[in-house]
PDB file of N, CA and C in Angstrom:
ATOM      1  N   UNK A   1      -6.023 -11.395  23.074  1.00  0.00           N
ATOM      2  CA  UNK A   1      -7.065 -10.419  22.814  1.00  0.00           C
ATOM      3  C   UNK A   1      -6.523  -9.338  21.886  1.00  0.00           C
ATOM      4  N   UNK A   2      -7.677  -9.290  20.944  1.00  0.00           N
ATOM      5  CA  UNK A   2      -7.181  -8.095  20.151  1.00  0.00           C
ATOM      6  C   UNK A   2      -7.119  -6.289  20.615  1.00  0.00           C
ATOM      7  N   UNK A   3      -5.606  -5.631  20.236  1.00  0.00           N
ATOM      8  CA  UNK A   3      -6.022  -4.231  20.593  1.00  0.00           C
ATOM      9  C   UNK A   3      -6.821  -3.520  19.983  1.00  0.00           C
ATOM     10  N   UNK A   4      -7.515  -2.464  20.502  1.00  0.00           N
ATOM     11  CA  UNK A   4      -8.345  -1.954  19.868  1.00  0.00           C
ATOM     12  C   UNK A   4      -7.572  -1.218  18.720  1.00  0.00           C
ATOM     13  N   UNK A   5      -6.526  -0.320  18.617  1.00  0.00           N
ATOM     14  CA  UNK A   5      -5.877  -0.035  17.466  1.00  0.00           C
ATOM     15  C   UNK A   5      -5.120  -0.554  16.450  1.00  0.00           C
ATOM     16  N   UNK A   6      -6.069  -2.039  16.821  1.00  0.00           N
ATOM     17  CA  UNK A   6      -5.774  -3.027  15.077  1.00  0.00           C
ATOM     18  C   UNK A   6      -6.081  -2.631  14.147  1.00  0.00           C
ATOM     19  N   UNK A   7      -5.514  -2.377  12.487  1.00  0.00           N
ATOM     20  CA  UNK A   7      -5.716  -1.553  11.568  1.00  0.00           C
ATOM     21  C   UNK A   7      -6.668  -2.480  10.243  1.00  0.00           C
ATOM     22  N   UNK A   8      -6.978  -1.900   9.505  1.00  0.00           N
ATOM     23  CA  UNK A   8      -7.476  -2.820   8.395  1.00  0.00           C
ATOM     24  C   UNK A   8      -7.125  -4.205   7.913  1.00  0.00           C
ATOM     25  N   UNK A   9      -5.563  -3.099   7.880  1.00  0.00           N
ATOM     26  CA  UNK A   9      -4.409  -4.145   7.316  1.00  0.00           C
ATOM     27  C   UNK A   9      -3.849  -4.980   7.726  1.00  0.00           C
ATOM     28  N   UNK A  10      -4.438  -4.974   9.192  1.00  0.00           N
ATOM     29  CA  UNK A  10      -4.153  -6.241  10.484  1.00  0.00           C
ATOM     30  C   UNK A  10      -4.930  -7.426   9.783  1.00  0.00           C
ATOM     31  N   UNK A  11      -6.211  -6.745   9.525  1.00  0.00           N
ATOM     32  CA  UNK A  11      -7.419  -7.270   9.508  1.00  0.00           C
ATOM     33  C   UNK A  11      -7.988  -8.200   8.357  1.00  0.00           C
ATOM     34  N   UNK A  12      -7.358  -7.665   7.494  1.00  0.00           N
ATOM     35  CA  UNK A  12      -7.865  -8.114   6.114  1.00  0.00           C
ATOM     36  C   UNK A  12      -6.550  -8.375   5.104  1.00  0.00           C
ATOM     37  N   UNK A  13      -5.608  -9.493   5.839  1.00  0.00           N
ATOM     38  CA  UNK A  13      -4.069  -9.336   5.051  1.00  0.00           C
ATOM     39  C   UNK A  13      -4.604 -10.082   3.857  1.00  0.00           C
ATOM     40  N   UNK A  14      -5.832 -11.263   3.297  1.00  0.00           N
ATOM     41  CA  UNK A  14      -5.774 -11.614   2.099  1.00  0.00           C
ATOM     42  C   UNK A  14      -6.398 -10.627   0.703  1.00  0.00           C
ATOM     43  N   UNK A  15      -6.859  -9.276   1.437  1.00  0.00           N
ATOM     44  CA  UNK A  15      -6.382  -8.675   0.475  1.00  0.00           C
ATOM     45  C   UNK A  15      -5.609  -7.404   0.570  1.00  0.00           C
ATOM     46  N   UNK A  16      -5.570  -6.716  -0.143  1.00  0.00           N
ATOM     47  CA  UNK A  16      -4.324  -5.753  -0.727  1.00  0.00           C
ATOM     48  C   UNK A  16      -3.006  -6.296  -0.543  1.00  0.00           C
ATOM     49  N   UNK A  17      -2.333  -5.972   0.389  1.00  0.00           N
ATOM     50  CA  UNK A  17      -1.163  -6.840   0.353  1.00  0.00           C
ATOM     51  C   UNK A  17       0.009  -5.773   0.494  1.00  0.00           C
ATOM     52  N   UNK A  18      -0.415  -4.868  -0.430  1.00  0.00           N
ATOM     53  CA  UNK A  18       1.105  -3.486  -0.656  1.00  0.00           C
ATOM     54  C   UNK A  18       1.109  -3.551   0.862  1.00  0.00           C
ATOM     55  N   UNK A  19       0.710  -3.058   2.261  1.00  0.00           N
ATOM     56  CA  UNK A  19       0.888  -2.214   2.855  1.00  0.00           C
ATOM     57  C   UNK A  19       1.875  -2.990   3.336  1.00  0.00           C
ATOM     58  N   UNK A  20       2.437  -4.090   3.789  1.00  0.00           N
ATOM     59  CA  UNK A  20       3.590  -5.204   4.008  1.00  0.00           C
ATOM     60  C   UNK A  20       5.000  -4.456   3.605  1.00  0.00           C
ATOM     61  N   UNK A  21       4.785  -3.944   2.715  1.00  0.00           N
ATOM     62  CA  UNK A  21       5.926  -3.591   1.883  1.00  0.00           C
ATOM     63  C   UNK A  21       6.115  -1.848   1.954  1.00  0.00           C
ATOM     64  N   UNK A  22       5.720  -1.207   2.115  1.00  0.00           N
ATOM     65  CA  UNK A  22       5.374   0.262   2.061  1.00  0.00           C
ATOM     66  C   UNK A  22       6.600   0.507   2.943  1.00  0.00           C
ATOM     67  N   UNK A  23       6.905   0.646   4.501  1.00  0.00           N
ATOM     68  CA  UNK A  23       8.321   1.165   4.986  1.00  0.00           C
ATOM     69  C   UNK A  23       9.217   0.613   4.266  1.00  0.00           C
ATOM     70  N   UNK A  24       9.655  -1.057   3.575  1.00  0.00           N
ATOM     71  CA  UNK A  24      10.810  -0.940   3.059  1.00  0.00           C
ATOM     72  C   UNK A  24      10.948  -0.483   1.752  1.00  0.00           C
ATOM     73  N   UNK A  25       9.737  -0.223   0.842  1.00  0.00           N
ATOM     74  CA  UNK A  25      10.458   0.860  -0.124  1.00  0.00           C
ATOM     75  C   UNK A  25      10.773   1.815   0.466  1.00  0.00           C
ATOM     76  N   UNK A  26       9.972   2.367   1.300  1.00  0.00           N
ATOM     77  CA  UNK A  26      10.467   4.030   1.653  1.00  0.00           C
ATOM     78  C   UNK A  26      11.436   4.083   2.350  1.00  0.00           C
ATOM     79  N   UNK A  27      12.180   3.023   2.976  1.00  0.00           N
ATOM     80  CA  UNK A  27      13.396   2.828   3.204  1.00  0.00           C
ATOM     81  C   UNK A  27      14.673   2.738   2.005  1.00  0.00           C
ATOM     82  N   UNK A  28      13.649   2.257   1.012  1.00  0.00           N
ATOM     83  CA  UNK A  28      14.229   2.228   0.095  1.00  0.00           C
ATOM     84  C   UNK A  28      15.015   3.304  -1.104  1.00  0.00           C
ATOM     85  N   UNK A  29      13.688   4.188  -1.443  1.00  0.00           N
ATOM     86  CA  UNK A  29      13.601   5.461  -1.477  1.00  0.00           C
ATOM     87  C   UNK A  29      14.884   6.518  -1.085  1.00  0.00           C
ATOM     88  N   UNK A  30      14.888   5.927   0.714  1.00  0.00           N
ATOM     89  CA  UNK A  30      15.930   7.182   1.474  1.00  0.00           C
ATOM     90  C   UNK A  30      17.668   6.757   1.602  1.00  0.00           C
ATOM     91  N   UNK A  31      17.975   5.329   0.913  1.00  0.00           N
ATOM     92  CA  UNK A  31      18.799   5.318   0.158  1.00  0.00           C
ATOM     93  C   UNK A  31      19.608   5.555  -1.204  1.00  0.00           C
ATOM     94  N   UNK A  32      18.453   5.928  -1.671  1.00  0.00           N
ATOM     95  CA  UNK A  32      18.239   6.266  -2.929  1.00  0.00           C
ATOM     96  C   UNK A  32      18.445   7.614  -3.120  1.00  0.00           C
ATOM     97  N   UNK A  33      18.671   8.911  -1.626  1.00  0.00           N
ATOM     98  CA  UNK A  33      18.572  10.189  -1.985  1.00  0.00           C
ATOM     99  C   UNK A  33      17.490  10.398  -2.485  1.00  0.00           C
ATOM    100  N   UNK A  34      16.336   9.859  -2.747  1.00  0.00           N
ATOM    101  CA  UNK A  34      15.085  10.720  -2.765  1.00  0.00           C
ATOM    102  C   UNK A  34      15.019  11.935  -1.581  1.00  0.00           C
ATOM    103  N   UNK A  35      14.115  12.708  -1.926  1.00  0.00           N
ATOM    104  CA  UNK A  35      13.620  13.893  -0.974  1.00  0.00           C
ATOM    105  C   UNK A  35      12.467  13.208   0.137  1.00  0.00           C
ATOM    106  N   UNK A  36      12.558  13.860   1.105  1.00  0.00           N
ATOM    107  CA  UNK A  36      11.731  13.719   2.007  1.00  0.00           C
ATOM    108  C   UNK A  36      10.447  13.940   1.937  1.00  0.00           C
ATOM    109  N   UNK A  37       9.907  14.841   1.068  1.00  0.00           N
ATOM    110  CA  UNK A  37       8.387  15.008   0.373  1.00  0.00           C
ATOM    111  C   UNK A  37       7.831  13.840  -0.468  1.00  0.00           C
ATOM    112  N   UNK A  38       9.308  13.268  -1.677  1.00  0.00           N
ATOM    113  CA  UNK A  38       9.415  12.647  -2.239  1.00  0.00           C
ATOM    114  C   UNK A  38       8.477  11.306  -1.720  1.00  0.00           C
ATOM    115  N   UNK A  39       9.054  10.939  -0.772  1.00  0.00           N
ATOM    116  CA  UNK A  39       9.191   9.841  -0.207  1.00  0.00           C
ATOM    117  C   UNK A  39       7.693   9.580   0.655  1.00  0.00           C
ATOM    118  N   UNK A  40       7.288  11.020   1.417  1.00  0.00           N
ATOM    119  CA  UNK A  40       6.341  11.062   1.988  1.00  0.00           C
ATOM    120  C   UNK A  40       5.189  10.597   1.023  1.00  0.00           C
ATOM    121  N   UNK A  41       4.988  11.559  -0.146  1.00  0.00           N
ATOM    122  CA  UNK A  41       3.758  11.455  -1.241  1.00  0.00           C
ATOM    123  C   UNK A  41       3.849   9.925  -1.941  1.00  0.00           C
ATOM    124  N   UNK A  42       4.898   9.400  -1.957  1.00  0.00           N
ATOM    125  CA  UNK A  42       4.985   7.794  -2.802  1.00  0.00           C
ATOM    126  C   UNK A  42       4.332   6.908  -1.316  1.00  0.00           C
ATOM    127  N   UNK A  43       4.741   6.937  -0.448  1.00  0.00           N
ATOM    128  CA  UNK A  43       4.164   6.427   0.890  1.00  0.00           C
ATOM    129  C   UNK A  43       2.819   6.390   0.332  1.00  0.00           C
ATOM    130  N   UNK A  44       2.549   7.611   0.680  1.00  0.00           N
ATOM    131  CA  UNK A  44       0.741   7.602   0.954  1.00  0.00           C
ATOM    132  C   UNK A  44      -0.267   7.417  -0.281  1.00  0.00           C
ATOM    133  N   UNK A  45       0.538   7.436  -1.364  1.00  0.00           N
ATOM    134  CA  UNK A  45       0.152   6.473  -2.669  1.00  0.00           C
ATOM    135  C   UNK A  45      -0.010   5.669  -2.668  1.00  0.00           C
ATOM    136  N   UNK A  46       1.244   4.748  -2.106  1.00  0.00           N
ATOM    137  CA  UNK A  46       0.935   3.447  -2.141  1.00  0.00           C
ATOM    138  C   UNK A  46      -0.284   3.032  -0.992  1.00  0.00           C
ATOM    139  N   UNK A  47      -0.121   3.530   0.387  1.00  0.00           N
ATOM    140  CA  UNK A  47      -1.289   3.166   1.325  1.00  0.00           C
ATOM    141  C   UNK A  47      -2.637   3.482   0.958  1.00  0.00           C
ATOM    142  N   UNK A  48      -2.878   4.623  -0.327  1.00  0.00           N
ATOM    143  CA  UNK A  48      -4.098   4.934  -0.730  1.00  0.00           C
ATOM    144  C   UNK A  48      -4.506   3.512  -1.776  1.00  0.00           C
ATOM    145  N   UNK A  49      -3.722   3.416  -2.584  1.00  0.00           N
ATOM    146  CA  UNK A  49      -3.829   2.026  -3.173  1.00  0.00           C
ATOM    147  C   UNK A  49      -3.785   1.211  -2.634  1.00  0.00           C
ATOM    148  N   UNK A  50      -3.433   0.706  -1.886  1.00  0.00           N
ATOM    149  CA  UNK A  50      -3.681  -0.633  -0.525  1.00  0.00           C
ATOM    150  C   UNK A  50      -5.081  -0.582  -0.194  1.00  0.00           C
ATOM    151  N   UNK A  51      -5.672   0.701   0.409  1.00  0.00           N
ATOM    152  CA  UNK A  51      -7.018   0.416   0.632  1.00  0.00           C
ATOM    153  C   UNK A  51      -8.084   0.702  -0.114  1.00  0.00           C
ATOM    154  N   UNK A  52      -7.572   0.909  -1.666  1.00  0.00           N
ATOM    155  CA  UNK A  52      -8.585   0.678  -2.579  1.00  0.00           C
ATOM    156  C   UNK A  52      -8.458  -0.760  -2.970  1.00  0.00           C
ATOM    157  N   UNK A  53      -7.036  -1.267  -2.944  1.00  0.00           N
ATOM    158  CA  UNK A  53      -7.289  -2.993  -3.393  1.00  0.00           C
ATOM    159  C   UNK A  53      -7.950  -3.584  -1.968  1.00  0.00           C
ATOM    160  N   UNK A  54      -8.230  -3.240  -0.861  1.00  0.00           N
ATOM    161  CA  UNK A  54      -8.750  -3.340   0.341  1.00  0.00           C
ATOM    162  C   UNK A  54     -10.111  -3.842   0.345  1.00  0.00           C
ATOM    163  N   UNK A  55     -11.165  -2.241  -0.388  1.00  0.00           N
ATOM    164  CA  UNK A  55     -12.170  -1.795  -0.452  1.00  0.00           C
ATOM    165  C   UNK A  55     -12.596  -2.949  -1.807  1.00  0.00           C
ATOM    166  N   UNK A  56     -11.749  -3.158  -2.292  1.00  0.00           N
ATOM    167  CA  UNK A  56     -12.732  -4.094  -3.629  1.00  0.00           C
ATOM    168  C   UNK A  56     -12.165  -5.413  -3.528  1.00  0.00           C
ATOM    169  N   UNK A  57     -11.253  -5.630  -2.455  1.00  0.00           N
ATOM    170  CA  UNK A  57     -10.652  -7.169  -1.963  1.00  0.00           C
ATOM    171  C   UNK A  57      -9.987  -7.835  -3.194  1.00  0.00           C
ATOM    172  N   UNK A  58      -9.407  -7.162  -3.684  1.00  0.00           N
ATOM    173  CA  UNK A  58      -8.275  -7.724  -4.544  1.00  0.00           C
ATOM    174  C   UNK A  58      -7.080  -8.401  -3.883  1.00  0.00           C
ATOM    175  N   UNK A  59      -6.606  -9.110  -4.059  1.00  0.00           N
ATOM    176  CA  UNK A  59      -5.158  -9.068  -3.737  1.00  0.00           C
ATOM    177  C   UNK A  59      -3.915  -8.779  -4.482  1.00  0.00           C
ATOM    178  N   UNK A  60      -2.558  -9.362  -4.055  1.00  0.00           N
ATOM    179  CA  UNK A  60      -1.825  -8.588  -4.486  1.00  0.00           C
ATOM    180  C   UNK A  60      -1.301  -9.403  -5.967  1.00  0.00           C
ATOM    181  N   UNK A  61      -2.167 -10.353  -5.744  1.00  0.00           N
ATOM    182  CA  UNK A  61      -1.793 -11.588  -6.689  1.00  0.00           C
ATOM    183  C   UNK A  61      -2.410 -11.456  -8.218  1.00  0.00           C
ATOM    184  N   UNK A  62      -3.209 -10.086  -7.957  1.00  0.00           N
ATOM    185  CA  UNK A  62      -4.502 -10.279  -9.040  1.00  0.00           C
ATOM    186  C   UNK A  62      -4.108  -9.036  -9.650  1.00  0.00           C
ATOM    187  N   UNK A  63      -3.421  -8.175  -9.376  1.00  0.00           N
ATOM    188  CA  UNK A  63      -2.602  -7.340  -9.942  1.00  0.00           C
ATOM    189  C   UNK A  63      -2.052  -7.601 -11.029  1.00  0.00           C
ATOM    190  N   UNK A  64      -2.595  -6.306 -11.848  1.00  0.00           N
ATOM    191  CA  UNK A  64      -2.101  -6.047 -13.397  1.00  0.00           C
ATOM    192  C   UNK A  64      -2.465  -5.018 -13.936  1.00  0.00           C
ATOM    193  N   UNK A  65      -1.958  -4.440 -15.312  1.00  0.00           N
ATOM    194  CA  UNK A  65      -2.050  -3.450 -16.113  1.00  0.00           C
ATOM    195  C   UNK A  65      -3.688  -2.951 -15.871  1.00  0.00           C
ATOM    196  N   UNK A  66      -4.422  -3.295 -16.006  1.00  0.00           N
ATOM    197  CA  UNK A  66      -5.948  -2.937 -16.382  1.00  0.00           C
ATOM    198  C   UNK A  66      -6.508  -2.783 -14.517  1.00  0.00           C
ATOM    199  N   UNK A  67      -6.494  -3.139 -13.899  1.00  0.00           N
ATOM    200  CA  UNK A  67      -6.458  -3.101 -12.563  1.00  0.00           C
ATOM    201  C   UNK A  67      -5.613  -1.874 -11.874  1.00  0.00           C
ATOM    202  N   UNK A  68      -4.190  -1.373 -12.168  1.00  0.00           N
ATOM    203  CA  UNK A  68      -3.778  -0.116 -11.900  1.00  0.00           C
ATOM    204  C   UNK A  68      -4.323   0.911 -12.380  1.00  0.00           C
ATOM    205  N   UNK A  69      -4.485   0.697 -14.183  1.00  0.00           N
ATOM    206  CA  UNK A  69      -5.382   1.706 -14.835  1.00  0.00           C
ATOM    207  C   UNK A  69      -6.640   2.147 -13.699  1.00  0.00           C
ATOM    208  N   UNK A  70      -7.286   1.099 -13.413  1.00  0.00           N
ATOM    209  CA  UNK A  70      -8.654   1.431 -13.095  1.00  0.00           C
ATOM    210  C   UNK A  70      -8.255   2.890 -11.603  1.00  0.00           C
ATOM    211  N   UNK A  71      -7.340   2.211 -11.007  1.00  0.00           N
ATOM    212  CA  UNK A  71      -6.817   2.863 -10.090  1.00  0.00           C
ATOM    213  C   UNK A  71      -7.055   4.272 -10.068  1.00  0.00           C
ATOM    214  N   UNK A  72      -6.099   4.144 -11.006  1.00  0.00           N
ATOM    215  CA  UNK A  72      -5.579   5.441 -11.743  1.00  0.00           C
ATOM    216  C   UNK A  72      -6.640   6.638 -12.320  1.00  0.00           C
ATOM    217  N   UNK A  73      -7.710   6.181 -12.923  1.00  0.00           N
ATOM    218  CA  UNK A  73      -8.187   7.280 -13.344  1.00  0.00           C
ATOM    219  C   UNK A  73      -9.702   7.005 -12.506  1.00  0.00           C
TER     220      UNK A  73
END
């Protein structure tokens, strides 16, 4: 049985895809001597982009230049 605090990203792994990966960059990051703000704001970038490729069911496969753009602005 499912818990009730199953997340999107439980939910819907064929698309977005980043959020898989999100602690080990930021693990990544805190080897790296990044800052702790640093690290916080790239986090929640990337999880904000996860659930915009979420929201329009992209995956991570379909990713490219014109697709971040769109992101982006």
């Amino acid at each position: 049985m499912l818990e009730q605090g199953v997340s999107k990203r439980d939910t819907n792994q064929e698309c977005g895809g980043i959020g898989a990966y999100i602690e080990t960059f930021a693990a990544h990051l805190v080897v790296c001597g990044y800052a702790r703000g640093t690290i916080q704001s790239q986090r929640k970038l990337l999880e904000l982009f996860d659930d915009w490729l979420i929201r329009r069911r992209c995956a991570i496969h379909q990713l490219n230049d014109e697709l971040v753009g769109a992101f982006l602005t």
